[in-house]
C-alpha atoms as a PDB file:
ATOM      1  CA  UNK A   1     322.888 311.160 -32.817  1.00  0.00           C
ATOM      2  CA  UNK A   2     320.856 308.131 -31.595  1.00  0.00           C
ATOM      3  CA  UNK A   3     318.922 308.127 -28.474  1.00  0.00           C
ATOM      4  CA  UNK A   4     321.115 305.874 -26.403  1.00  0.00           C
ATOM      5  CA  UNK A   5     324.365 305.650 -25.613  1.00  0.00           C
ATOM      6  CA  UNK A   6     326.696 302.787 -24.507  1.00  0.00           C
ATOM      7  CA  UNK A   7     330.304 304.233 -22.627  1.00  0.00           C
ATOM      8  CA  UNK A   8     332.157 300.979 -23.755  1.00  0.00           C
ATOM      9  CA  UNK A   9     335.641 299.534 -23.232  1.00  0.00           C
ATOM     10  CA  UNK A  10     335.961 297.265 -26.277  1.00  0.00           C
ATOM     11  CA  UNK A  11     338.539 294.771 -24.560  1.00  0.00           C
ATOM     12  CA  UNK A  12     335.997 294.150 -21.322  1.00  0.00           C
ATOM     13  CA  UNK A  13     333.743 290.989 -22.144  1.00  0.00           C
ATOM     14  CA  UNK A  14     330.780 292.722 -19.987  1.00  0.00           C
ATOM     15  CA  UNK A  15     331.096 295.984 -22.361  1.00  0.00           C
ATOM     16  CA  UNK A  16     331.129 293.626 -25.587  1.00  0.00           C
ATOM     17  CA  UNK A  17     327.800 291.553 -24.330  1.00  0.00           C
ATOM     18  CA  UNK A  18     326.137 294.923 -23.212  1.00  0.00           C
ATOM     19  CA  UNK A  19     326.959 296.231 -27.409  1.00  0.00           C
ATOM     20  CA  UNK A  20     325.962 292.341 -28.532  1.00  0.00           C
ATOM     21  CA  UNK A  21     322.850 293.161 -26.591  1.00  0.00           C
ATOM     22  CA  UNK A  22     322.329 296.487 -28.213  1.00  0.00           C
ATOM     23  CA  UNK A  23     322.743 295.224 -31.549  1.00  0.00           C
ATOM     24  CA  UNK A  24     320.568 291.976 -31.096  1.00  0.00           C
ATOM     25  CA  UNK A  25     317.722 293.911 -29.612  1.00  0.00           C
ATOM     26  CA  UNK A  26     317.750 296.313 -33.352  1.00  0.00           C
ATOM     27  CA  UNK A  27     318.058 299.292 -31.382  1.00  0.00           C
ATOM     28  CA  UNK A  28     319.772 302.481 -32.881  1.00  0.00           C
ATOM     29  CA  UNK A  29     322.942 303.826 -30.278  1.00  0.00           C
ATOM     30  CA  UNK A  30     326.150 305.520 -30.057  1.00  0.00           C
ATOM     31  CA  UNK A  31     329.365 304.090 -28.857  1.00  0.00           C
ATOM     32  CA  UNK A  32     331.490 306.165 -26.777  1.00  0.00           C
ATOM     33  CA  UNK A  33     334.781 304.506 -25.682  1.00  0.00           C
ATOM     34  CA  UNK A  34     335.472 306.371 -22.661  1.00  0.00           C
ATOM     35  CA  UNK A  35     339.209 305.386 -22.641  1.00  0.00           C
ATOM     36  CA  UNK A  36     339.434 307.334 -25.533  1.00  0.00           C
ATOM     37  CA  UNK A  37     336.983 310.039 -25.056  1.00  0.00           C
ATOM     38  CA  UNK A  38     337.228 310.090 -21.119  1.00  0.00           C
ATOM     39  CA  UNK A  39     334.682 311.074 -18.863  1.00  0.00           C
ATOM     40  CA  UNK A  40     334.537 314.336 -17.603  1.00  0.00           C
ATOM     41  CA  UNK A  41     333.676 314.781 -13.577  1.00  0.00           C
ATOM     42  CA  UNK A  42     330.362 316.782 -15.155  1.00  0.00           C
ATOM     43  CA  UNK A  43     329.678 314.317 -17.114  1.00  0.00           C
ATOM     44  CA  UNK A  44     329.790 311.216 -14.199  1.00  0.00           C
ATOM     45  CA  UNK A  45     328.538 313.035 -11.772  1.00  0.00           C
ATOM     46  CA  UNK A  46     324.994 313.140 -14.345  1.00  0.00           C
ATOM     47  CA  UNK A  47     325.314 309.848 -15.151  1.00  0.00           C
ATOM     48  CA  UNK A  48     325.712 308.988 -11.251  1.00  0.00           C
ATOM     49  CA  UNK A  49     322.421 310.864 -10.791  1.00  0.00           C
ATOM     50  CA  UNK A  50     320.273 308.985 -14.205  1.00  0.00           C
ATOM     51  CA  UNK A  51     321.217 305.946 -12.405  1.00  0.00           C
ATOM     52  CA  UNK A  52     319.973 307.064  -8.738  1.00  0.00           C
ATOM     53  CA  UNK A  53     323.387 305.753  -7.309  1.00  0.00           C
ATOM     54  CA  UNK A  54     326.023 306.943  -5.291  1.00  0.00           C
ATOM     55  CA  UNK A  55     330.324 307.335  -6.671  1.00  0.00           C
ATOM     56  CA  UNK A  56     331.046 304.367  -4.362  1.00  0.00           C
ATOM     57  CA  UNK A  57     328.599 301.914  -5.746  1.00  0.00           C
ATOM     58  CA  UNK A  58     329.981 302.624  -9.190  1.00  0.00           C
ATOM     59  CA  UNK A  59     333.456 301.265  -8.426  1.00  0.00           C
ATOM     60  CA  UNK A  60     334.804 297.806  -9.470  1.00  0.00           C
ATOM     61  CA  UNK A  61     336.036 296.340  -6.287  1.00  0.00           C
ATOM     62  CA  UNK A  62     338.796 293.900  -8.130  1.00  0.00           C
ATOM     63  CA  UNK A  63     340.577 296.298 -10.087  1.00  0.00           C
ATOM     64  CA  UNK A  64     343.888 296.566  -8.553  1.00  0.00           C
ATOM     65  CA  UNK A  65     343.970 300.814  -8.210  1.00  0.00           C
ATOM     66  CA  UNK A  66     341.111 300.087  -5.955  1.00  0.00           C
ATOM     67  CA  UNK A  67     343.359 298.157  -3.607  1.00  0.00           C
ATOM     68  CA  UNK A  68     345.664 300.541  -4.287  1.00  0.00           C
ATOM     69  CA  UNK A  69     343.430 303.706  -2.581  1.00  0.00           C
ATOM     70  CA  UNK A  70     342.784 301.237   0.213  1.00  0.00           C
ATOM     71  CA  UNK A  71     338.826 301.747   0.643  1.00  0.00           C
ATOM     72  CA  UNK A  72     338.896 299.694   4.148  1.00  0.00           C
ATOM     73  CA  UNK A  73     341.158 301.451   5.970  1.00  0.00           C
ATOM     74  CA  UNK A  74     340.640 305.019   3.959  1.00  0.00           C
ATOM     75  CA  UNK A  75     337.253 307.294   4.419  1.00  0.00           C
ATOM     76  CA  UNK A  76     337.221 309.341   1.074  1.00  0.00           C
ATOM     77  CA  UNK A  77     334.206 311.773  -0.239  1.00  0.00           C
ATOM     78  CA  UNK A  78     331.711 311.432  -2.849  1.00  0.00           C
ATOM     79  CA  UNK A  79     333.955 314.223  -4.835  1.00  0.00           C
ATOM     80  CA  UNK A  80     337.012 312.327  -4.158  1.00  0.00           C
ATOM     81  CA  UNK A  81     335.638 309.414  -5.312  1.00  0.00           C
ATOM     82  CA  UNK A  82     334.182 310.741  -8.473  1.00  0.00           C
ATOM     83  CA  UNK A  83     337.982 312.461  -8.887  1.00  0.00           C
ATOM     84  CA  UNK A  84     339.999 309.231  -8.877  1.00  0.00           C
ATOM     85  CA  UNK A  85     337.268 307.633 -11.092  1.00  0.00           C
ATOM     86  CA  UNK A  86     337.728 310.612 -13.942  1.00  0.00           C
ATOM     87  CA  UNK A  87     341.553 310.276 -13.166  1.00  0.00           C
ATOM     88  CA  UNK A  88     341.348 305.931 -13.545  1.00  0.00           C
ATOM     89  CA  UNK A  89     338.455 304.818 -15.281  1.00  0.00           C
ATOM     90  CA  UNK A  90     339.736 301.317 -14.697  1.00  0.00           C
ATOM     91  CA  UNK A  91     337.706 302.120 -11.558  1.00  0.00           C
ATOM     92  CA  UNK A  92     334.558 302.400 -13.297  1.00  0.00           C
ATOM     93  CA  UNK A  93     331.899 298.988 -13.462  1.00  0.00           C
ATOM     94  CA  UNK A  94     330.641 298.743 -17.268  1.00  0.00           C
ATOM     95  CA  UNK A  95     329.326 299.040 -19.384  1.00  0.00           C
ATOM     96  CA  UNK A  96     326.935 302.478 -19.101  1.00  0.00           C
ATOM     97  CA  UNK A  97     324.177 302.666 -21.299  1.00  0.00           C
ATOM     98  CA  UNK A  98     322.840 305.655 -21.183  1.00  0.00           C
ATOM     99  CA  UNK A  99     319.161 307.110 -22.394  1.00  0.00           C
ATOM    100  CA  UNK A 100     317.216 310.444 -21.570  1.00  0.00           C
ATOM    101  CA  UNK A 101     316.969 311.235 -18.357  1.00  0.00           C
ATOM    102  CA  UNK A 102     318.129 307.466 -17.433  1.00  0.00           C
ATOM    103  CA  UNK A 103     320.981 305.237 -17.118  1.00  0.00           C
ATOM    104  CA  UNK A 104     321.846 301.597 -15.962  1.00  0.00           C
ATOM    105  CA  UNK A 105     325.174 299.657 -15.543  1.00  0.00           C
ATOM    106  CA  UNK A 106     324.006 296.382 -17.727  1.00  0.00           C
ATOM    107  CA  UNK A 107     325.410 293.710 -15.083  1.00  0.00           C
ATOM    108  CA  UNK A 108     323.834 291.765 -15.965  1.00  0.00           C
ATOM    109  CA  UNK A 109     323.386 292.429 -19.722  1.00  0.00           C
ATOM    110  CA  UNK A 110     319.139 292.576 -19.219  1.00  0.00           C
ATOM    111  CA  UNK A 111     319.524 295.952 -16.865  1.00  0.00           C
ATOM    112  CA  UNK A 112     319.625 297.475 -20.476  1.00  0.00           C
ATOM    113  CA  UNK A 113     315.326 296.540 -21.165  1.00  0.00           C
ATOM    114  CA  UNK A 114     315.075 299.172 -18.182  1.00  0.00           C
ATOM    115  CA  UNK A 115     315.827 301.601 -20.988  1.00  0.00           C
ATOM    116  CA  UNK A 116     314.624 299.922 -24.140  1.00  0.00           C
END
């Protein structure tokens, strides 16, 4: 199992730059596509802390379930933000590269030297 890890969605254009990137730079990594293996609330919640950032600051503001829970008008928790996140992870920004005790969102695609 390599050192780093990249949570990927192959059909986002970020998540395919962020595994271009990977692959460019010669580095060895493992792919998890989190719509098929999806993230556990364990398993965010750690990756929330590698990156030093908060549920809310992890969401993609665009994506139409995020309308949908109507952030503006609605105060939710950390937990219930982390919950719909597990539950939609359209809701998630990507992709996550993950390594030891760190982690970045590569946006843009250079957050990823932070690790390498």
């Amino acid at each position: 199992m390599a050192e780093i890890k990249i949570y990927h969605k192959p059909t986002c254009s970020k998540s395919r730059a962020g595994l271009k990137y990977l692959q460019e730079k010669g580095v060895e990594f493992d792919i998890i596509k989190y719509y098929e293996t999806p993230f556990t609330k364990n398993k965010l919640k750690t990756l929330l802390k590698k990156m030093g950032t908060k549920p809310a600051e992890l969401l993609r503001k665009n994506e139409a379930a995020y309308k949908e829970l109507d952030f503006k008008n609605k105060k939710y928790t950390q937990d219930e933000i982390i919950d719909f996140m597990v539950n939609d992870p359209s809701l998630i920004e990507r992709p996550i590269i993950e390594k030891g005790e760190k982690a970045v969102v590569a946006r843009p695609t250079e957050k990823i030297d932070e690790l390498i």
